[in-house]
PDB file of N, CA and C in Angstrom:
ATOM      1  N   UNK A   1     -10.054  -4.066  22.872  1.00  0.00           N
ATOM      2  CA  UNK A   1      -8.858  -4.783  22.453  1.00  0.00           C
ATOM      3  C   UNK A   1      -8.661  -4.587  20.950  1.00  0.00           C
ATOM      4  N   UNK A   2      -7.293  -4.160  20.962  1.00  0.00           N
ATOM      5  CA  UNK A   2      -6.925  -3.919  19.304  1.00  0.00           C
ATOM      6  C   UNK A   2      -6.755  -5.622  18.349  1.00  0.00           C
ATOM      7  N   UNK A   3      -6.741  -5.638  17.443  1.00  0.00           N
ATOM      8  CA  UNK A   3      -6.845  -6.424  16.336  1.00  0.00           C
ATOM      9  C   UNK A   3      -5.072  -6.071  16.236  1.00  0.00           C
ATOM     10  N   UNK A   4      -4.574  -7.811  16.643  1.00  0.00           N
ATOM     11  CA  UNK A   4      -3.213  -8.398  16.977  1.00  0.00           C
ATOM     12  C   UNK A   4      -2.769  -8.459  15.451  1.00  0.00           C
ATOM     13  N   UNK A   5      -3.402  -8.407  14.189  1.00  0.00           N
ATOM     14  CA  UNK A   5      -2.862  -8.102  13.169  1.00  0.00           C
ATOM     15  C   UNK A   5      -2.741  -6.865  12.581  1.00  0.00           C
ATOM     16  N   UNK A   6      -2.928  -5.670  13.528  1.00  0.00           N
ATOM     17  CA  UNK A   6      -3.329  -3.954  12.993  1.00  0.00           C
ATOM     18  C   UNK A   6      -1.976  -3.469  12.919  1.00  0.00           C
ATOM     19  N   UNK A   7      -1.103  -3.822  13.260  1.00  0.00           N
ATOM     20  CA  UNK A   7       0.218  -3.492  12.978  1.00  0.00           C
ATOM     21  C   UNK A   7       0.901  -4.155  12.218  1.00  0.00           C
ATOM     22  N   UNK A   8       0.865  -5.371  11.477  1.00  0.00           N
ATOM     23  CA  UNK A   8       1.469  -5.994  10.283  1.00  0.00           C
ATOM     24  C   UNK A   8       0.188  -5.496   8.946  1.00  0.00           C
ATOM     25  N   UNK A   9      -0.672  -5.038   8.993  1.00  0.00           N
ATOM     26  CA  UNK A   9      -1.539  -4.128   8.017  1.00  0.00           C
ATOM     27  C   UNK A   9      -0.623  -2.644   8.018  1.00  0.00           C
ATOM     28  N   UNK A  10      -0.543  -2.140   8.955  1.00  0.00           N
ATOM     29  CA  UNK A  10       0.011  -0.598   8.962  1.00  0.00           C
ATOM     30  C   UNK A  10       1.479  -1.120   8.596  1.00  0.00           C
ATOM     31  N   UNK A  11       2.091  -1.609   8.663  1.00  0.00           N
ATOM     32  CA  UNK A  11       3.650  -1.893   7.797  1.00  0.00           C
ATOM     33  C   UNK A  11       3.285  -2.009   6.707  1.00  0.00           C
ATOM     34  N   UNK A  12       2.587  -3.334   6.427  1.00  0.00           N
ATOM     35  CA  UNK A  12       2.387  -3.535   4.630  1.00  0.00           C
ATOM     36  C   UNK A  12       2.053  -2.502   4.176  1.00  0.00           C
ATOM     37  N   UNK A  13       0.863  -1.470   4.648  1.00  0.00           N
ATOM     38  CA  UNK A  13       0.658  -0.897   3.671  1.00  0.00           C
ATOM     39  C   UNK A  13       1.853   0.112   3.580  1.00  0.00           C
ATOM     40  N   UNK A  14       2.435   0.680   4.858  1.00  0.00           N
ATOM     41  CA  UNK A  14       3.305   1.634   4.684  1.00  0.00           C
ATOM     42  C   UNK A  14       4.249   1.375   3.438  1.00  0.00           C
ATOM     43  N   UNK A  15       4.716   0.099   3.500  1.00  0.00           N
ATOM     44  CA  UNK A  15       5.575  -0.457   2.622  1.00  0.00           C
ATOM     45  C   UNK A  15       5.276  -0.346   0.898  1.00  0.00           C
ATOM     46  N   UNK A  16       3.775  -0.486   0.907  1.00  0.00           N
ATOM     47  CA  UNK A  16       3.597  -0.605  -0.229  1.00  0.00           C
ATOM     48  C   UNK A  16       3.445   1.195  -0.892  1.00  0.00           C
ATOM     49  N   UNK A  17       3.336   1.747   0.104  1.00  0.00           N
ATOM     50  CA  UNK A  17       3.305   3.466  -0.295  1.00  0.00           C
ATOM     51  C   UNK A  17       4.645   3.844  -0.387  1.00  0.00           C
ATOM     52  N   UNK A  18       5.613   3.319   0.431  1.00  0.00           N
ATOM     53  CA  UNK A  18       6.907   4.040   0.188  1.00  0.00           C
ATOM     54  C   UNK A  18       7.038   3.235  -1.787  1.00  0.00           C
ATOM     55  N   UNK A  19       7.094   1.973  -1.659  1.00  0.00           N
ATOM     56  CA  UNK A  19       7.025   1.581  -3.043  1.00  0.00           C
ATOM     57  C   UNK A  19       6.825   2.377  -4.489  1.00  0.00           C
ATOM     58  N   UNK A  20       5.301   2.609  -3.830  1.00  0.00           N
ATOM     59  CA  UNK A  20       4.640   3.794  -4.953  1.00  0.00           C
ATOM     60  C   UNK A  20       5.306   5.377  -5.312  1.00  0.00           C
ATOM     61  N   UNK A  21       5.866   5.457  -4.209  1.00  0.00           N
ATOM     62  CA  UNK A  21       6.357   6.907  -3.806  1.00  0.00           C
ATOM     63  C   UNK A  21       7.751   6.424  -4.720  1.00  0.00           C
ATOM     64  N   UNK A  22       8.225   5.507  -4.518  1.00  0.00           N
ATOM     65  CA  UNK A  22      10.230   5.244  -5.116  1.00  0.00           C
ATOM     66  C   UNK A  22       9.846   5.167  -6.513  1.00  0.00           C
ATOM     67  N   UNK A  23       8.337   4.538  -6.832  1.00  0.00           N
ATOM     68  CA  UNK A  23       7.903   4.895  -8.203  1.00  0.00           C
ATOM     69  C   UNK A  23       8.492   2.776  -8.917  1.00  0.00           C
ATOM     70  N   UNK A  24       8.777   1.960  -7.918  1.00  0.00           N
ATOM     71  CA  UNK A  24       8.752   0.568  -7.988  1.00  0.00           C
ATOM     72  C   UNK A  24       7.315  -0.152  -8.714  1.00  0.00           C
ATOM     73  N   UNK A  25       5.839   0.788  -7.940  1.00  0.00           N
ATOM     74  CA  UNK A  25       4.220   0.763  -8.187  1.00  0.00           C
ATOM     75  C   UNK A  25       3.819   1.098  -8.669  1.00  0.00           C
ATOM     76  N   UNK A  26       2.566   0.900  -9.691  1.00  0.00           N
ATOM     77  CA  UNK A  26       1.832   2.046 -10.035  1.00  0.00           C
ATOM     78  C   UNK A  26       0.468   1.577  -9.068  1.00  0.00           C
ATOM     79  N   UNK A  27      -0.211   3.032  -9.353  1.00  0.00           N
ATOM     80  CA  UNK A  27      -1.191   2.893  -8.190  1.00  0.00           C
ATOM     81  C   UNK A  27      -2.283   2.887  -8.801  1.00  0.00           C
ATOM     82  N   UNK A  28      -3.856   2.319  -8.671  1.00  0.00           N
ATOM     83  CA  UNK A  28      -4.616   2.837  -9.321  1.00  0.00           C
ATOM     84  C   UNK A  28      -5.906   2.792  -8.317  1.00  0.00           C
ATOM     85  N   UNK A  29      -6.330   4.079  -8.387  1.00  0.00           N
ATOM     86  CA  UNK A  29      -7.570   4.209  -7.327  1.00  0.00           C
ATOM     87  C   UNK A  29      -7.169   5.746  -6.583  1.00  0.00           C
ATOM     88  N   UNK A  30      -7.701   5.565  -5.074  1.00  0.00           N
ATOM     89  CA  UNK A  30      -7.623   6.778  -4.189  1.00  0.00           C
ATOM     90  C   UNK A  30      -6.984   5.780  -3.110  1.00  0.00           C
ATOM     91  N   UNK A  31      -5.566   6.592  -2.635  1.00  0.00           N
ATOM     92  CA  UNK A  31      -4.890   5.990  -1.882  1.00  0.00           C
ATOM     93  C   UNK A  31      -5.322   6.434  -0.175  1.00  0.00           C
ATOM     94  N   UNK A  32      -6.738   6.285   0.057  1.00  0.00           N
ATOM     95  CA  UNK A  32      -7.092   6.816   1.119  1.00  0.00           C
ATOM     96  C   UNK A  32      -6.923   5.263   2.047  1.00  0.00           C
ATOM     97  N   UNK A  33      -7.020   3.940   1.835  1.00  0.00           N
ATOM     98  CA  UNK A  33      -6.990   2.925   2.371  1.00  0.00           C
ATOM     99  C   UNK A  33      -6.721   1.688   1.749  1.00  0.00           C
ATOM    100  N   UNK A  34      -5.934   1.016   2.243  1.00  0.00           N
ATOM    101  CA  UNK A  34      -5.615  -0.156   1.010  1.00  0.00           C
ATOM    102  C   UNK A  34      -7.158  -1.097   0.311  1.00  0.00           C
ATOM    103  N   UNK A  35      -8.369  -0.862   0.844  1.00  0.00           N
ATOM    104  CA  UNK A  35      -9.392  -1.519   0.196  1.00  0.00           C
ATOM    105  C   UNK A  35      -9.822  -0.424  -1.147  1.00  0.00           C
ATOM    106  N   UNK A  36      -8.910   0.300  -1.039  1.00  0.00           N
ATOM    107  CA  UNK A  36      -9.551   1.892  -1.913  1.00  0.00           C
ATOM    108  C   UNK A  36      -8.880   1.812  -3.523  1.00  0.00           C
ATOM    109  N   UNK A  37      -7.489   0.797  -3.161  1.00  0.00           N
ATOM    110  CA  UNK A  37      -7.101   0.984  -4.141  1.00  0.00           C
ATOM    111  C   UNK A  37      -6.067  -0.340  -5.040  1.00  0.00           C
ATOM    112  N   UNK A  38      -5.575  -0.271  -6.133  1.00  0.00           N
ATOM    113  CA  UNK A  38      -4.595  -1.244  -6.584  1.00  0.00           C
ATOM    114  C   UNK A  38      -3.544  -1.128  -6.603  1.00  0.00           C
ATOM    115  N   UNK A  39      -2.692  -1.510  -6.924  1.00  0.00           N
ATOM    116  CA  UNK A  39      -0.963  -1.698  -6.926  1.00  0.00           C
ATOM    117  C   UNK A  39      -0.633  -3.011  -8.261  1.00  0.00           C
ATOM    118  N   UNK A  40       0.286  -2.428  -9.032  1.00  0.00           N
ATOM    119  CA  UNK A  40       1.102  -3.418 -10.282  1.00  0.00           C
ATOM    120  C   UNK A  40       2.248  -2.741  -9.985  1.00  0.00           C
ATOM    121  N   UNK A  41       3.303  -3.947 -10.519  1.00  0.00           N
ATOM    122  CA  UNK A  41       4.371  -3.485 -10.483  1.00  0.00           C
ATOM    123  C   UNK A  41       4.868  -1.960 -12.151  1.00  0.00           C
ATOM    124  N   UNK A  42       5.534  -1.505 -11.914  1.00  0.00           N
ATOM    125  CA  UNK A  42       5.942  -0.507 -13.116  1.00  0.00           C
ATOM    126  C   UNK A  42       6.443  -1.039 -14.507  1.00  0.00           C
ATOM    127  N   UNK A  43       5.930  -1.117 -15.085  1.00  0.00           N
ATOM    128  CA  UNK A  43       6.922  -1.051 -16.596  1.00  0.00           C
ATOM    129  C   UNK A  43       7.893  -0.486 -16.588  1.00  0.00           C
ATOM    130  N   UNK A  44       9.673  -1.163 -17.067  1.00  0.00           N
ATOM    131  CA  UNK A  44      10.381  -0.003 -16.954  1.00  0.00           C
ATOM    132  C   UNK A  44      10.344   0.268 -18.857  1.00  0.00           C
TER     133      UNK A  44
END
């Protein structure tokens, strides 16, 4: 049996990569898994 929260994890994080990608994030770490890495918002 899958873990009933494994699909609101795979959105957030998706969400938070498209973020990084629009350049909204900065990232800091290895974006291999969200325990891998950080997120701040950008300075404009």
């Amino acid at each position: 049996m899958t873990n009933p929260h494994s699909a609101f994890y795979a959105y957030i994080e998706y969400r938070i990569r498209y973020l990084i990608y629009k350049g909204f994030l900065e990232l800091k770490g290895i974006p291999r898994s969200m325990r891998h890495y950080r997120v701040k918002l950008r300075e404009k």
